[in-house]
Each structure stands twice: as structure tokens, then as C-alpha cells.
N, C-alpha and C. Protein backbone atom coordinates (compact mmCIF):
# COMPACT_ATOMS: atom_id res chain seq x y z
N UNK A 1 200.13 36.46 151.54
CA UNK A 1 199.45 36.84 150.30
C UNK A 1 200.44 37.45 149.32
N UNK A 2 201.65 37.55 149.51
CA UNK A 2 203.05 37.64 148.37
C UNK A 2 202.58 38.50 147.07
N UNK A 3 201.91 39.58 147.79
CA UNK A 3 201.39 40.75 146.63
C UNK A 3 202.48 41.94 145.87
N UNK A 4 202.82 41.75 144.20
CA UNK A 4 204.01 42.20 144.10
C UNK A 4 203.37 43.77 143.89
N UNK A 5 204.29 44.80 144.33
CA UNK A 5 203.96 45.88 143.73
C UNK A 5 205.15 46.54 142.66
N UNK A 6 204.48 47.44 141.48
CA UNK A 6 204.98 47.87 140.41
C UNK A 6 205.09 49.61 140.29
N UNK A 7 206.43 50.08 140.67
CA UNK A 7 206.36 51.31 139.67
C UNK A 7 205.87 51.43 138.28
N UNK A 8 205.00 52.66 137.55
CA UNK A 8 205.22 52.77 136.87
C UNK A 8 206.16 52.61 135.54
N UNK A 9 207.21 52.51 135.94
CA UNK A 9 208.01 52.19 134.80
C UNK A 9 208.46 50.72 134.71
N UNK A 10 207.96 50.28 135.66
CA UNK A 10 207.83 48.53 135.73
C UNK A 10 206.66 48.16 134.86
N UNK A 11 205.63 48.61 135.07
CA UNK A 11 204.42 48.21 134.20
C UNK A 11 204.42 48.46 132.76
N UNK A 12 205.27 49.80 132.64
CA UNK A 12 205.40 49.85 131.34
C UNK A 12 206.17 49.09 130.40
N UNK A 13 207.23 48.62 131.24
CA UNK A 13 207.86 47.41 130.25
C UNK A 13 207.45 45.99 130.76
N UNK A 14 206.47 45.83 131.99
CA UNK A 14 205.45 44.93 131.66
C UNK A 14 204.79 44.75 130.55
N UNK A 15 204.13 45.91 130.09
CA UNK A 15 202.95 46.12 129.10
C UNK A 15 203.71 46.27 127.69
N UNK A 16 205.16 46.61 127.94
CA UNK A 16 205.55 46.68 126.77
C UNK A 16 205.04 47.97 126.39
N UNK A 17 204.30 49.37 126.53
CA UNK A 17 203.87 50.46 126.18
C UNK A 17 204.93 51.54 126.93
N UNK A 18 204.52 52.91 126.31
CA UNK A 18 205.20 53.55 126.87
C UNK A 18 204.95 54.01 128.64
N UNK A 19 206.15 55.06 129.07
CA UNK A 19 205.35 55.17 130.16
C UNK A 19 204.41 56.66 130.38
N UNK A 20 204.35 56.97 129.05
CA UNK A 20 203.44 58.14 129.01
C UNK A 20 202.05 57.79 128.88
N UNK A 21 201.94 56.80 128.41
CA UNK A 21 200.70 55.68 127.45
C UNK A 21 200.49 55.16 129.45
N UNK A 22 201.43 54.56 130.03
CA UNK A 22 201.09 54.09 131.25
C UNK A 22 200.45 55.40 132.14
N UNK A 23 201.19 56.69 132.52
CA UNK A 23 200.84 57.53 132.86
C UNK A 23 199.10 57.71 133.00
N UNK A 24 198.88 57.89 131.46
CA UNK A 24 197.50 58.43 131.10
C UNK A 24 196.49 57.65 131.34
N UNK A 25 197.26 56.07 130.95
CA UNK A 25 195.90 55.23 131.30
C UNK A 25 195.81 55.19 133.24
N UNK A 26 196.80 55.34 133.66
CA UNK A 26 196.33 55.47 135.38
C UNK A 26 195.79 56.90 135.57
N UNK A 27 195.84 57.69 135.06
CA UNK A 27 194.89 58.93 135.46
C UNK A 27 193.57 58.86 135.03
N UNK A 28 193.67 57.96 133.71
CA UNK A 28 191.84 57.50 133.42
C UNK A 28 191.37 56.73 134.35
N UNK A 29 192.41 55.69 134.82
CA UNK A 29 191.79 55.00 135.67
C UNK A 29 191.77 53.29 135.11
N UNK A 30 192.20 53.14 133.78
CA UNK A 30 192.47 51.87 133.10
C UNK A 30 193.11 50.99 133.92
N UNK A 31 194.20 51.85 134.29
CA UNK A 31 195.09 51.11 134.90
C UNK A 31 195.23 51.07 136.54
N UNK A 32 194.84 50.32 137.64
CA UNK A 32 194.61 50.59 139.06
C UNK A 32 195.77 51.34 139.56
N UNK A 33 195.49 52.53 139.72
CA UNK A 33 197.14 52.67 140.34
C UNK A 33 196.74 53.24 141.70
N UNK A 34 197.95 53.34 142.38
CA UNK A 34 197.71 54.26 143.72
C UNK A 34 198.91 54.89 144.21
N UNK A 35 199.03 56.39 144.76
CA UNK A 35 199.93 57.18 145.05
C UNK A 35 200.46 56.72 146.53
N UNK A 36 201.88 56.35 146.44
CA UNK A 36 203.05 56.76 147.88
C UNK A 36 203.61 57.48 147.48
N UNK A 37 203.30 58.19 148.38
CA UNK A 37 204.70 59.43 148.51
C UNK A 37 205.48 60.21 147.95
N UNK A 38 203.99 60.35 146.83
CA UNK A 38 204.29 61.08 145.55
C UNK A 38 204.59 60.36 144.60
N UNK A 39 204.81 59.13 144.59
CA UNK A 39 205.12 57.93 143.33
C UNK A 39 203.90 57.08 143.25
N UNK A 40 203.74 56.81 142.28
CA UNK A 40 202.66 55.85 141.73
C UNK A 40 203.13 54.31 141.63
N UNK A 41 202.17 53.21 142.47
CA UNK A 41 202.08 52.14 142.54
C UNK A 41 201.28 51.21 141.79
N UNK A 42 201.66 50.12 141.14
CA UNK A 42 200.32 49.56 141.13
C UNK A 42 200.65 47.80 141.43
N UNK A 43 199.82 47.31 142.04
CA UNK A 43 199.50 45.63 142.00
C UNK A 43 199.79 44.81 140.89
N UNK A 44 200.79 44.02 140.55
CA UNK A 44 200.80 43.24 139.69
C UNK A 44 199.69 42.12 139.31
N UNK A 45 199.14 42.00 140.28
CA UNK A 45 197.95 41.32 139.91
C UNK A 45 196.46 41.83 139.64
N UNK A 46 196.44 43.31 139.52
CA UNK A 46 195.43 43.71 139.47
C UNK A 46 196.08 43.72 137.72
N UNK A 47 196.93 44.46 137.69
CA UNK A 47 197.55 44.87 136.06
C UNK A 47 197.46 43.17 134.83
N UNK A 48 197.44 42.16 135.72
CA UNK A 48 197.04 40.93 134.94
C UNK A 48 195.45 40.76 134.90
N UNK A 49 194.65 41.26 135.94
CA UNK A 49 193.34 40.86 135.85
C UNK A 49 192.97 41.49 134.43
């Protein structure tokens, strides 16, 4: 299932936004994210859905 995962600061120059703008929208919840180990992850394919 070749599921990519994204730091934060990957998504943000995914999205082209900042990563403060990325930050906030994963604490709203916009953006799926999920915590390792104190760093924030998220699914590249959830961030395209």
C-alpha cells in the first residue's frame, strides 16, 4: 500500500503555504495530522483528498 508520509515542512511546500499556516490548520484539524515522537506526520494522500 506504498503510503508516503510528510513532515510538516514537507506539506508546507507541498501546499506552497507557510509552515505556521500548516501548523494551525493541523491543530484545527484541516489538515490530518498525527504525532511521532513529538513530530508531526501527515499522509500524503490524505493531504490530496
Amino acid at each position: 500500500m506504498g503510503t508516503e508520509i510528510m513532515t510538516l515542512r514537507e506539506v508546507s511546500a507541498y501546499l506552497k503555504i507557510t509552515e505556521k499556516t500548516d501548523y494551525r490548520l493541523g491543530a484545527e484539524g484541516k489538515i490530518p495530522a498525527f504525532n511521532v515522537g513529538g513530530a508531526w506526520r501527515v499522509r500524503k494522500q490524505e493531504v490530496d483528498a
